[in-house]
C-alpha atoms as a PDB file:
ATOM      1  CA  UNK A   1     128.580 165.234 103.957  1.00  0.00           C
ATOM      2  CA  UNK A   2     128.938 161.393 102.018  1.00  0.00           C
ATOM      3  CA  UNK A   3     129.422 161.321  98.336  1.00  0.00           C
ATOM      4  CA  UNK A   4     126.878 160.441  96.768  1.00  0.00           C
ATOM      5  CA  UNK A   5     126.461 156.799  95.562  1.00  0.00           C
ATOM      6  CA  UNK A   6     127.191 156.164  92.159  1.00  0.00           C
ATOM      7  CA  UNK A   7     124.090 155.452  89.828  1.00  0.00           C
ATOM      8  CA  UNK A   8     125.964 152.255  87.864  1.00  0.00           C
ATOM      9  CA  UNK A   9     126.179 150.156  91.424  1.00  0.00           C
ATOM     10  CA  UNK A  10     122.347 149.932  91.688  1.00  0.00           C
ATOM     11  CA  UNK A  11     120.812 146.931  94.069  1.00  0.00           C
ATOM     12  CA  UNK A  12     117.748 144.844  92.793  1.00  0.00           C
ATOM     13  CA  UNK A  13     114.240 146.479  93.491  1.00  0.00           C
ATOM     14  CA  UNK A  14     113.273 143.336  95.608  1.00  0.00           C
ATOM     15  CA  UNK A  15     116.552 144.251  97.345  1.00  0.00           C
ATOM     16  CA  UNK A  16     114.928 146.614 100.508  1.00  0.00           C
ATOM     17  CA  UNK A  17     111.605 144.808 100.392  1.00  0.00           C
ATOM     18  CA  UNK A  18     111.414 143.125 103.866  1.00  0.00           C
ATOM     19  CA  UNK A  19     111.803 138.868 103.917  1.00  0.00           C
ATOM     20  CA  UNK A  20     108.302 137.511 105.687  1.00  0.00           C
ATOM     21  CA  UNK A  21     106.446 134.692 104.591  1.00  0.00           C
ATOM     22  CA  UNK A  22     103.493 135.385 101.796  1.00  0.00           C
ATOM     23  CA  UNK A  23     101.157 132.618 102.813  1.00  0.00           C
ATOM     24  CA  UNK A  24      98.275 133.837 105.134  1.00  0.00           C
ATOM     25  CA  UNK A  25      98.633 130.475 107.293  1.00  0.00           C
ATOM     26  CA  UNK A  26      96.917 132.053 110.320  1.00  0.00           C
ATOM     27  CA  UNK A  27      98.172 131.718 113.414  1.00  0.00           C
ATOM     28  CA  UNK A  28      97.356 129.651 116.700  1.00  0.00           C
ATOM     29  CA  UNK A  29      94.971 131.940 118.405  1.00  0.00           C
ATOM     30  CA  UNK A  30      92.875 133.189 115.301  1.00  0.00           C
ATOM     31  CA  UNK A  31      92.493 129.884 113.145  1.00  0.00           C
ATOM     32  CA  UNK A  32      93.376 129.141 109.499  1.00  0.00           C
ATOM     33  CA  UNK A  33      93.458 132.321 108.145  1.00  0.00           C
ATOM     34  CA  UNK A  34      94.393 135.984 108.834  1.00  0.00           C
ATOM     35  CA  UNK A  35      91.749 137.182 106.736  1.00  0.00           C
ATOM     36  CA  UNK A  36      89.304 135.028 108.286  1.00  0.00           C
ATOM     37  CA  UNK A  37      89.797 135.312 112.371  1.00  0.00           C
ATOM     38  CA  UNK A  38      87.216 135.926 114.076  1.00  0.00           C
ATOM     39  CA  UNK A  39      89.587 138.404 116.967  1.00  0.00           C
ATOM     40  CA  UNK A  40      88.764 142.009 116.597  1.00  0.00           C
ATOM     41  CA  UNK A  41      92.169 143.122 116.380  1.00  0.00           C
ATOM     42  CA  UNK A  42      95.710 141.265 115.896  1.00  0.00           C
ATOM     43  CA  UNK A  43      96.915 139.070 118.864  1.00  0.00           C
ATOM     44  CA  UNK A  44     100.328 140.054 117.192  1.00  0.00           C
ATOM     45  CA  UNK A  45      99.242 143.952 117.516  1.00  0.00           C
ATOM     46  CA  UNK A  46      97.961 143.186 121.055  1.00  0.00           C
ATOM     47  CA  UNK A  47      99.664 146.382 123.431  1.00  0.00           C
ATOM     48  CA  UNK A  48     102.084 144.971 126.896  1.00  0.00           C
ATOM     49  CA  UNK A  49     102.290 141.221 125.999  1.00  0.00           C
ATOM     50  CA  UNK A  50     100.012 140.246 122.527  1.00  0.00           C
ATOM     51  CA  UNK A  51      99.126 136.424 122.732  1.00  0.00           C
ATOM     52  CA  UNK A  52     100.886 136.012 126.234  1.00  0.00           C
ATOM     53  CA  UNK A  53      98.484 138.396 127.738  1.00  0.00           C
ATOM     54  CA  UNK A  54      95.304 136.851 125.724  1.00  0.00           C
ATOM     55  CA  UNK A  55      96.804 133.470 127.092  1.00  0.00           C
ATOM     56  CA  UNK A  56      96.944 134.515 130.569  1.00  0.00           C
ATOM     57  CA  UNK A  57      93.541 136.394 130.067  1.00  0.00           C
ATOM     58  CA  UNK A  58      92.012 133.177 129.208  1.00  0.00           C
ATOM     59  CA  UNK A  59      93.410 131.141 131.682  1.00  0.00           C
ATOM     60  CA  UNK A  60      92.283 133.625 135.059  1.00  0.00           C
ATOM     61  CA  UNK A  61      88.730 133.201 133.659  1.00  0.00           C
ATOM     62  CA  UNK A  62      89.192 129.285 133.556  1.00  0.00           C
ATOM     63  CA  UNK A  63      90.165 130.069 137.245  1.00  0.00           C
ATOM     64  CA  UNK A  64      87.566 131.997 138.521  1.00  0.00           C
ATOM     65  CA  UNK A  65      84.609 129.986 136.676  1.00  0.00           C
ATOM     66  CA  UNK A  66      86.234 127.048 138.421  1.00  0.00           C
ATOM     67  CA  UNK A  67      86.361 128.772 141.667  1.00  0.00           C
ATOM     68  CA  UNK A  68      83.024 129.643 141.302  1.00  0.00           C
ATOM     69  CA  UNK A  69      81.331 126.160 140.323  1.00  0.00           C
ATOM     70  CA  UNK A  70      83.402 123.698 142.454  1.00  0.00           C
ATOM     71  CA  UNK A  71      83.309 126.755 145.593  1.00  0.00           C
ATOM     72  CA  UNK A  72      87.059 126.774 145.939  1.00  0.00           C
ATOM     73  CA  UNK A  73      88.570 129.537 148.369  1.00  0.00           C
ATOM     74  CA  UNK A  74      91.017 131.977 147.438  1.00  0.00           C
ATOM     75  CA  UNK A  75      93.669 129.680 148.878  1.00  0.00           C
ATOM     76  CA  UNK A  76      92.552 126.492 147.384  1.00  0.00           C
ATOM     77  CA  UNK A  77      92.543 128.123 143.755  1.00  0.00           C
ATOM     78  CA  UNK A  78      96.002 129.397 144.701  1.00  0.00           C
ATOM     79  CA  UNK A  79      97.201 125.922 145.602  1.00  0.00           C
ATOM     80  CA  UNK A  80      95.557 124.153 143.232  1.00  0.00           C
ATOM     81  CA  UNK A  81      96.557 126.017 139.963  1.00  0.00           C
ATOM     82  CA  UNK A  82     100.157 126.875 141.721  1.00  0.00           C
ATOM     83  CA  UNK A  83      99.727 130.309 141.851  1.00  0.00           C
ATOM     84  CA  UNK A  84     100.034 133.019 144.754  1.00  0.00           C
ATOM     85  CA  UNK A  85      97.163 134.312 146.848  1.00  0.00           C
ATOM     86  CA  UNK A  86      97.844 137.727 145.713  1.00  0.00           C
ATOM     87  CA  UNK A  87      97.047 136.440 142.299  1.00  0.00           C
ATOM     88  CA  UNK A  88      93.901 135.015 142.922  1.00  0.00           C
ATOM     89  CA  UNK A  89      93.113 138.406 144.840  1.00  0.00           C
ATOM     90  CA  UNK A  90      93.808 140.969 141.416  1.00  0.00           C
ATOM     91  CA  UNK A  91      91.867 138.538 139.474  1.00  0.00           C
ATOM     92  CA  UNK A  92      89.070 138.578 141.645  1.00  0.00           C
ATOM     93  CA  UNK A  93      89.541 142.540 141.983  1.00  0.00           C
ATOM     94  CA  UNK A  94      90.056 143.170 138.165  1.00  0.00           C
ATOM     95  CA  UNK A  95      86.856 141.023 137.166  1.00  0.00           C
ATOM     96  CA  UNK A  96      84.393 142.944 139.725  1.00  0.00           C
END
């Protein structure tokens, strides 16, 4: 069992509290201001990947609406935004 620490060593209060910066500057996919984003919930709290995955998200829509107004086929989108076929494929799948 340790000794226990002696009371006349004591570290400041501030000490244990954890170092993050104070300022609510925001962040790049909510705007100015934490308190004033307009996301439901946190792209920092985001589960499997946070603002990657909203990123990513994003960017398959951009490729299917573009499919879908310039009539691109599965292999042109592929080529064109230098991805796989397969990818083109789950996007299409996932989005019904």
């Amino acid at each position: 069992m340790p000794k226990p620490r002696c009371l006349t060593h004591r570290v400041a209060p501030d000490h244990y509290l954890p170092i993050f910066n104070k300022e609510d500057d925001g962040c790049e996919a909510g705007g100015p201001s934490c308190l004033a984003c307009p996301l439901p919930q946190c792209v920092l709290d985001l589960p499997n990947g946070g603002l990657n995955r909203l990123h990513t998200e994003q960017r398959h829509q951009y490729i299917l609406k573009t499919m879908e107004t310039e009539g691109l086929t599965v292999e042109e989108a592929a080529e064109r935004f230098e991805v796989k076929v397969r990818t083109i494929r789950r996007m299409k799948q996932k989005a019904g």
